[in-house]
PDB file of N, CA and C in Angstrom:
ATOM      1  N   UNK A   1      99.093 -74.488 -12.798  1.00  0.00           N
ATOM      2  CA  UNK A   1      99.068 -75.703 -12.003  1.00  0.00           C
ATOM      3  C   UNK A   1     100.475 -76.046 -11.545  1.00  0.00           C
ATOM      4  N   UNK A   2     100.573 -76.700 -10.163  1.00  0.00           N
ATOM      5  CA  UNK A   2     101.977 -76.742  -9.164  1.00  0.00           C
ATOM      6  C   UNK A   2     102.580 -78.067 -10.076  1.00  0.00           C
ATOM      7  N   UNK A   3     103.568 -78.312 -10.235  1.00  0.00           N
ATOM      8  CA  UNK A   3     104.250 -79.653 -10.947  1.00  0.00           C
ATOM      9  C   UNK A   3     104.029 -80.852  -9.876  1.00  0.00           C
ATOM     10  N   UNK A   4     103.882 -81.826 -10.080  1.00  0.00           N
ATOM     11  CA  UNK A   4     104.045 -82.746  -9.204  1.00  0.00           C
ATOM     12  C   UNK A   4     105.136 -83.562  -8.550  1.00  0.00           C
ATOM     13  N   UNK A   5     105.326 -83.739  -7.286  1.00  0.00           N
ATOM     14  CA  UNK A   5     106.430 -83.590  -6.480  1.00  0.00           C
ATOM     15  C   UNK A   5     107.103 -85.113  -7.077  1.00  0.00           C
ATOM     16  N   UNK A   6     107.719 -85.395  -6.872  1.00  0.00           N
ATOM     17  CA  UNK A   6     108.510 -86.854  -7.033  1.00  0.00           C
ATOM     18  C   UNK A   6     108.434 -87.969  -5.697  1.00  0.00           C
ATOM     19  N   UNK A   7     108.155 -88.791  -6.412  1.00  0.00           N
ATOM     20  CA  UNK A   7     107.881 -90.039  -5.256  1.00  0.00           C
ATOM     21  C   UNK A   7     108.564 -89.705  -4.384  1.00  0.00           C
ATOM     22  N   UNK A   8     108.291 -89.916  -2.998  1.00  0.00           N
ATOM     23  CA  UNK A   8     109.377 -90.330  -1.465  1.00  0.00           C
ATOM     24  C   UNK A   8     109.653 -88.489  -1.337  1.00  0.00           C
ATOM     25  N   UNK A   9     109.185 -87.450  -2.434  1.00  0.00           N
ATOM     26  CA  UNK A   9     109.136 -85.981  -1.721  1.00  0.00           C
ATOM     27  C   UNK A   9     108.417 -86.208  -0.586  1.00  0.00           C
ATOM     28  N   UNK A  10     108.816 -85.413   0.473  1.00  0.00           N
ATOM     29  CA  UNK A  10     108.030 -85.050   1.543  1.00  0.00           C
ATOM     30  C   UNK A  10     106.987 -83.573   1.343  1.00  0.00           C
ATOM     31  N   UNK A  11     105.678 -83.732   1.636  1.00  0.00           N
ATOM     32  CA  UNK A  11     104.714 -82.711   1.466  1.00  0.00           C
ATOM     33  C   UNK A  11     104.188 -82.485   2.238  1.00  0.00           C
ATOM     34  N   UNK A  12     103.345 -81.650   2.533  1.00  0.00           N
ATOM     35  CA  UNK A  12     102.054 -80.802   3.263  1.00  0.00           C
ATOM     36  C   UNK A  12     101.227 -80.876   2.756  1.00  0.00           C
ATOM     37  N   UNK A  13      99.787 -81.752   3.448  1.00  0.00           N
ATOM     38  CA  UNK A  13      98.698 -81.317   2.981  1.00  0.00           C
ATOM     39  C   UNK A  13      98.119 -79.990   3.334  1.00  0.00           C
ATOM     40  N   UNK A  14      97.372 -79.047   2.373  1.00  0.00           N
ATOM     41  CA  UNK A  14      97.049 -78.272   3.428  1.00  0.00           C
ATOM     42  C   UNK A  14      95.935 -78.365   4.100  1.00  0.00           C
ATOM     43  N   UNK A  15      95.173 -78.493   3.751  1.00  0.00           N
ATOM     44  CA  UNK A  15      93.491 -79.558   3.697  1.00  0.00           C
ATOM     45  C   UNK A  15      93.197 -80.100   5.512  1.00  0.00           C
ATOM     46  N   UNK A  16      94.179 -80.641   5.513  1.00  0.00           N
ATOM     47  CA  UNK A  16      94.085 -81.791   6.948  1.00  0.00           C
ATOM     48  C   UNK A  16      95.523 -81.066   7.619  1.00  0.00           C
ATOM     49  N   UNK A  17      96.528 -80.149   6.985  1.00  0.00           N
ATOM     50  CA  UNK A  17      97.783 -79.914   8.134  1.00  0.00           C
ATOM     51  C   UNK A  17      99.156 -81.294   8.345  1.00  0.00           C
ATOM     52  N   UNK A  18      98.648 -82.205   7.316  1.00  0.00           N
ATOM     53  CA  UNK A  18      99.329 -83.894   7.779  1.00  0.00           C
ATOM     54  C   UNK A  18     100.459 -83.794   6.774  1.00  0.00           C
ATOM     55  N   UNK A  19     101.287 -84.310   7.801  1.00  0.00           N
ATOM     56  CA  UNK A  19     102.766 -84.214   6.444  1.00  0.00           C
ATOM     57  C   UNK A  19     102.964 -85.904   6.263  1.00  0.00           C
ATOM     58  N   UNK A  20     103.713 -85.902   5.201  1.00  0.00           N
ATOM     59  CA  UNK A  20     104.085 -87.528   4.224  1.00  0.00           C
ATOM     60  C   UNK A  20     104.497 -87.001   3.269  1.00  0.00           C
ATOM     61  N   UNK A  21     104.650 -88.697   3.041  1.00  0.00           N
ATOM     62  CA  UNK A  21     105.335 -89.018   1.873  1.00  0.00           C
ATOM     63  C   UNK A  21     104.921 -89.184   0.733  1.00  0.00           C
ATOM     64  N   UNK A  22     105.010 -88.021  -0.531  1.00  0.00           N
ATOM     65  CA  UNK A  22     104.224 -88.826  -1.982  1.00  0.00           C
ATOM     66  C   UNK A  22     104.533 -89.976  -2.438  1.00  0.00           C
ATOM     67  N   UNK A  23     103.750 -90.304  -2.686  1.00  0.00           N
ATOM     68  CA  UNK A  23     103.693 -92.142  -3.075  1.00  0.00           C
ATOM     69  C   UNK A  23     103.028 -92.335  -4.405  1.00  0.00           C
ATOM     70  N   UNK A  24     102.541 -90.986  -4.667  1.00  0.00           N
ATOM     71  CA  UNK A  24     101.779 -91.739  -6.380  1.00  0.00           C
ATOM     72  C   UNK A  24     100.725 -90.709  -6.427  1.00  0.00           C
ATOM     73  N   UNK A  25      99.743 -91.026  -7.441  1.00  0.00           N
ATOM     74  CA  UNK A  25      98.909 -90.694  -8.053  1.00  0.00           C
ATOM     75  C   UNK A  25      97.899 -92.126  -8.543  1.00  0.00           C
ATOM     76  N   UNK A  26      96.520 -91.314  -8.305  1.00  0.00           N
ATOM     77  CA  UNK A  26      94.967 -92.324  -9.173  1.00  0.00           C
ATOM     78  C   UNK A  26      94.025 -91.411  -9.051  1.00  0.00           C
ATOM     79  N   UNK A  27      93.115 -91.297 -10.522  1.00  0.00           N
ATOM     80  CA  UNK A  27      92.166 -90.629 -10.522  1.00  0.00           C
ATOM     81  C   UNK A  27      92.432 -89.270 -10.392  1.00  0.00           C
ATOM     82  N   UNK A  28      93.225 -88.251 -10.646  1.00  0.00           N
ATOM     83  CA  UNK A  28      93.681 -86.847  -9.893  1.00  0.00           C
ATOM     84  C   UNK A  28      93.589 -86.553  -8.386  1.00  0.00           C
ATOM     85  N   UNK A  29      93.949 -88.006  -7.971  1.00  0.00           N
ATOM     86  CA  UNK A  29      94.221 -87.627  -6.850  1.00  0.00           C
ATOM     87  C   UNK A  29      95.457 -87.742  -6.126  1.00  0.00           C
ATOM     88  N   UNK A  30      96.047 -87.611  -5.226  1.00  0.00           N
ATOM     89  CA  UNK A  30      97.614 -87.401  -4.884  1.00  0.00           C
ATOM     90  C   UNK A  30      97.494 -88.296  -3.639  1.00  0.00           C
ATOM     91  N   UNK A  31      98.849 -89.598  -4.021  1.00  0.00           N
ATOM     92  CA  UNK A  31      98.443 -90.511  -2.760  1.00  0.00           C
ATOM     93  C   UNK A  31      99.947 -90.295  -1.777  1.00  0.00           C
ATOM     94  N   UNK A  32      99.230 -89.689  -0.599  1.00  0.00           N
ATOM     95  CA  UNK A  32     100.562 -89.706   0.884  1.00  0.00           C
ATOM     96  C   UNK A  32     100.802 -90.592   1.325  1.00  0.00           C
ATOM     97  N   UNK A  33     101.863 -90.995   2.043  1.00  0.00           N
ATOM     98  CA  UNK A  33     101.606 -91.985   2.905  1.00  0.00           C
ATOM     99  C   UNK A  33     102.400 -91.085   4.398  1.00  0.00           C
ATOM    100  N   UNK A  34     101.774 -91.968   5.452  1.00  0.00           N
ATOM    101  CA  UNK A  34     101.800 -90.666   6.634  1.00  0.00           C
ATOM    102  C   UNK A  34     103.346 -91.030   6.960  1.00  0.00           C
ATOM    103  N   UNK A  35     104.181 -90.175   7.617  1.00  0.00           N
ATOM    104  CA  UNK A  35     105.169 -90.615   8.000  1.00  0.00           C
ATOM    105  C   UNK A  35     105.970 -91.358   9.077  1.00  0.00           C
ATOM    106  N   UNK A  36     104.786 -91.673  10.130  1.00  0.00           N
ATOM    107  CA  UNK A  36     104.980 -92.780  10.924  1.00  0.00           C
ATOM    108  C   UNK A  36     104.310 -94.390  10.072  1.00  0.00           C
ATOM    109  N   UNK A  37     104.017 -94.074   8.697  1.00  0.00           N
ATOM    110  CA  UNK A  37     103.383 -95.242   8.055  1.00  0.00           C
ATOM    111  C   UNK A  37     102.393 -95.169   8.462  1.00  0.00           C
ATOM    112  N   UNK A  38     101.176 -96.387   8.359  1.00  0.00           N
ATOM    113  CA  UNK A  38     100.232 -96.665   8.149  1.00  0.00           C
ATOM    114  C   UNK A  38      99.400 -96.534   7.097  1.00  0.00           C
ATOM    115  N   UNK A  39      98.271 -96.078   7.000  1.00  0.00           N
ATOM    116  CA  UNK A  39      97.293 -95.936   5.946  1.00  0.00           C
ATOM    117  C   UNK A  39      97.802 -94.748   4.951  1.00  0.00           C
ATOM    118  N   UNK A  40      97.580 -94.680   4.211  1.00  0.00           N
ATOM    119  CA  UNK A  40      97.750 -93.860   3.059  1.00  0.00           C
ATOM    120  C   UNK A  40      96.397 -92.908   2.442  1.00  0.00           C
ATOM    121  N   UNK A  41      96.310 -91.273   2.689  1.00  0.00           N
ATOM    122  CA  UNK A  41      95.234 -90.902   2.223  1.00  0.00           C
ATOM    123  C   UNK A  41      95.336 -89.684   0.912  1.00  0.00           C
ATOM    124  N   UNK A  42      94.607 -89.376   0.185  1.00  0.00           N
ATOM    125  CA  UNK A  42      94.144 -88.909  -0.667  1.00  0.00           C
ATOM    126  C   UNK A  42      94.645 -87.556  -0.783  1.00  0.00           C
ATOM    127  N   UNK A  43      94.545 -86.707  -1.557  1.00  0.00           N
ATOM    128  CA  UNK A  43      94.769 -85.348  -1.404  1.00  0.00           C
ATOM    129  C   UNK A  43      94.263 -84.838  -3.108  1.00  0.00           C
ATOM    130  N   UNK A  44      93.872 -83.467  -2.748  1.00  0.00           N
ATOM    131  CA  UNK A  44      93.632 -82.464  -3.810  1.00  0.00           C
ATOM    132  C   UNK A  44      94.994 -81.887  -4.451  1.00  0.00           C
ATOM    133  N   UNK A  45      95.418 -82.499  -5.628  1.00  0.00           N
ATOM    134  CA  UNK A  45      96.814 -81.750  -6.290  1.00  0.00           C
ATOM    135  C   UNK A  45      96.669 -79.953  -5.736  1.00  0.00           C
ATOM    136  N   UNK A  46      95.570 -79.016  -5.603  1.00  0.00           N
ATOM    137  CA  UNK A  46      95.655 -77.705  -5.287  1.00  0.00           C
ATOM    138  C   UNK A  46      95.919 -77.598  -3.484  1.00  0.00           C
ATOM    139  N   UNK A  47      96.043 -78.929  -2.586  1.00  0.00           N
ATOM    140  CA  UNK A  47      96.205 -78.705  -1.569  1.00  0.00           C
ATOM    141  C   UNK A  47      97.492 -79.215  -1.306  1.00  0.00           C
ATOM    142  N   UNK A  48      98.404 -79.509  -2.143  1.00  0.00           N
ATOM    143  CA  UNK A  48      99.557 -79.769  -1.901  1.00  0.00           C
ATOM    144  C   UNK A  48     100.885 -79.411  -2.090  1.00  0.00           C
ATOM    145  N   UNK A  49     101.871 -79.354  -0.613  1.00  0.00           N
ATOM    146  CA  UNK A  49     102.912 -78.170  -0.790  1.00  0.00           C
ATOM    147  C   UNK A  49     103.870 -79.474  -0.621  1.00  0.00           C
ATOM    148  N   UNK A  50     105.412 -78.545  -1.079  1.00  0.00           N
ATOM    149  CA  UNK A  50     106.234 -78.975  -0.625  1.00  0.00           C
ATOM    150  C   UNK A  50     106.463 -78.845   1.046  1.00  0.00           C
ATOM    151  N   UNK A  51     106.990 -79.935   1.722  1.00  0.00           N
ATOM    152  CA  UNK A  51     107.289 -79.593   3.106  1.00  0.00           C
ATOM    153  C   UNK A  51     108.187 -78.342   3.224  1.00  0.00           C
ATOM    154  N   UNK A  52     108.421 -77.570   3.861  1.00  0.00           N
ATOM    155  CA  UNK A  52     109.332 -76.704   4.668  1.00  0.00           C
ATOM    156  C   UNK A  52     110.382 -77.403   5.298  1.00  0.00           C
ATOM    157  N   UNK A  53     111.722 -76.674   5.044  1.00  0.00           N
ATOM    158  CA  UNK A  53     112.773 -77.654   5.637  1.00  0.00           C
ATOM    159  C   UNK A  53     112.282 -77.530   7.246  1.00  0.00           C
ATOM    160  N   UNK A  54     111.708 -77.160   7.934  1.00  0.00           N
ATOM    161  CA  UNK A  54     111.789 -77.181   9.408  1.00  0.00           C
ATOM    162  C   UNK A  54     111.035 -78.558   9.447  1.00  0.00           C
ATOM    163  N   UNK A  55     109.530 -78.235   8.856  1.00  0.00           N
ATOM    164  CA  UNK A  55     108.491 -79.778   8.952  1.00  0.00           C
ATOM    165  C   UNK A  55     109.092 -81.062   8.031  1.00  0.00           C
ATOM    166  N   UNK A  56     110.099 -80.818   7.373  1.00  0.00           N
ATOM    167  CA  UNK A  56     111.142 -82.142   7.062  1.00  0.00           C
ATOM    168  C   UNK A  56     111.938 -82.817   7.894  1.00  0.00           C
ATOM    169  N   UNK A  57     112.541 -81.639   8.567  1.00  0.00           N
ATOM    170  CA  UNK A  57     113.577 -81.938   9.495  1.00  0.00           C
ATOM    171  C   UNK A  57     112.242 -82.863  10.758  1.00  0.00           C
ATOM    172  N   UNK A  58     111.835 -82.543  11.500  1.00  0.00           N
ATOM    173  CA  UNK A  58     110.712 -82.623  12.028  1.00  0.00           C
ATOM    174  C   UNK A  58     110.132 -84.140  11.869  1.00  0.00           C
ATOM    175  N   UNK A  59     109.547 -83.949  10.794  1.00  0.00           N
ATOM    176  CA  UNK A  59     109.207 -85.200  10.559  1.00  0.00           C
ATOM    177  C   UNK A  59     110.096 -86.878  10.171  1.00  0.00           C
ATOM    178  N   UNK A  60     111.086 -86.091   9.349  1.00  0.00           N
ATOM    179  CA  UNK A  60     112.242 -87.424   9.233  1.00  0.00           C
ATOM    180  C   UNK A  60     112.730 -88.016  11.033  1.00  0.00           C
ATOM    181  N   UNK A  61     113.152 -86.819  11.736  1.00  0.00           N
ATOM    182  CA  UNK A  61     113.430 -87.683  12.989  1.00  0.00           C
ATOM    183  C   UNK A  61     112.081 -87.964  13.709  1.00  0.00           C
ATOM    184  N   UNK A  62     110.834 -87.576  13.640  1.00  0.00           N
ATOM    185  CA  UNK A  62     109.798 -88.331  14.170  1.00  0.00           C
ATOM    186  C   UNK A  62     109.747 -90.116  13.093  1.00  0.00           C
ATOM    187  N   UNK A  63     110.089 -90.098  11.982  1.00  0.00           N
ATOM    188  CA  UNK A  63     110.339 -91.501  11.484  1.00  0.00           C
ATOM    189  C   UNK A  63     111.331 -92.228  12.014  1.00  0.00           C
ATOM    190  N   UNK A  64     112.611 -91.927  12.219  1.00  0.00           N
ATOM    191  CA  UNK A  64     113.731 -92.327  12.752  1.00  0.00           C
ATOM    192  C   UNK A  64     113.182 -92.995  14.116  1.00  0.00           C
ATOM    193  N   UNK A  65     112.844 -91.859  15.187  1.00  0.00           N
ATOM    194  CA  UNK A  65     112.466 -92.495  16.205  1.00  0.00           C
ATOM    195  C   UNK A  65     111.601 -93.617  16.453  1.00  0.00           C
ATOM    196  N   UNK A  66     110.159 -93.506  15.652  1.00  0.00           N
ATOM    197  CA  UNK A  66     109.176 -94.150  15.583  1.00  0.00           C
ATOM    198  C   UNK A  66     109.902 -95.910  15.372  1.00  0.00           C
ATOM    199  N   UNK A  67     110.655 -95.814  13.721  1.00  0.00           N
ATOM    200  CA  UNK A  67     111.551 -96.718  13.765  1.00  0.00           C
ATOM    201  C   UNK A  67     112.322 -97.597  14.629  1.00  0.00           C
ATOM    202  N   UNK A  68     113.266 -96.297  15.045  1.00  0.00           N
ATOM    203  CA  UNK A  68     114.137 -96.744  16.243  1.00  0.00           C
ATOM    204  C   UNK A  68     113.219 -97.589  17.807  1.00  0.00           C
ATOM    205  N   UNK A  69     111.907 -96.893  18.052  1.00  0.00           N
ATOM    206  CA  UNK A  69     111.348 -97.778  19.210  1.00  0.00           C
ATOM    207  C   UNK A  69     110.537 -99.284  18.706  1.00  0.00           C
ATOM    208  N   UNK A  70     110.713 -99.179  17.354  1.00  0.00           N
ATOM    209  CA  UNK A  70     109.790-100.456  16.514  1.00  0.00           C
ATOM    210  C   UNK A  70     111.709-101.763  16.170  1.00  0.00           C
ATOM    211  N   UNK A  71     112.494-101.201  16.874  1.00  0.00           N
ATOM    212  CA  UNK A  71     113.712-101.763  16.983  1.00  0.00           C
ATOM    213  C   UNK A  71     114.061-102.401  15.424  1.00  0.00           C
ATOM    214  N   UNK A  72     114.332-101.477  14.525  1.00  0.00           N
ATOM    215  CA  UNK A  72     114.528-101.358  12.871  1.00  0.00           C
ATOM    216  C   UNK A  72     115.384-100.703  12.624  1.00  0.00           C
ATOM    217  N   UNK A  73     115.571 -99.858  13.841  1.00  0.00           N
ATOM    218  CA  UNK A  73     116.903 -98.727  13.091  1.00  0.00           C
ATOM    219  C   UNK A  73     116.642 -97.837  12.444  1.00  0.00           C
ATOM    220  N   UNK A  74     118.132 -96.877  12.004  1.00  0.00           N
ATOM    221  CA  UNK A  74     117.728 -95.634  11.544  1.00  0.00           C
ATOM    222  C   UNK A  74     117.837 -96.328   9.901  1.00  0.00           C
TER     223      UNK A  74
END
């Protein structure tokens, strides 16, 4: 069994393809949260990777921006 990532790791589901942020655990299940925010969904501990530095890189400046047009900053 994969160790479990540390809060605010960035992951891959593989399940759905959706990258976020680990946020926790309930029930054996693994809670994301997406990285433009919003809702937070579920995951199978066997469907979950660490991100790839490319889909990190990737996704942190899709937050930045998202941010940046919600006028919050980096």
């Amino acid at each position: 069994m994969q160790p479990l990532p540390e809060v605010g790791d960035l992951v891959r589901d593989t399940a759905t393809e959706r990258v976020g942020f680990y946020v926790g655990s309930a029930s054996g299940r693994l809670l994301i949260r997406a990285v433009h925010g919003g809702a937070e969904w579920e995951a199978d501990p066997g469907d979950v990777q660490p991100a790839t530095p490319l889909r990190e890189l990737r996704a942190r400046a899709a937050e930045i921006n998202a941010r940046s047009r919600r006028g919050l900053g980096a």
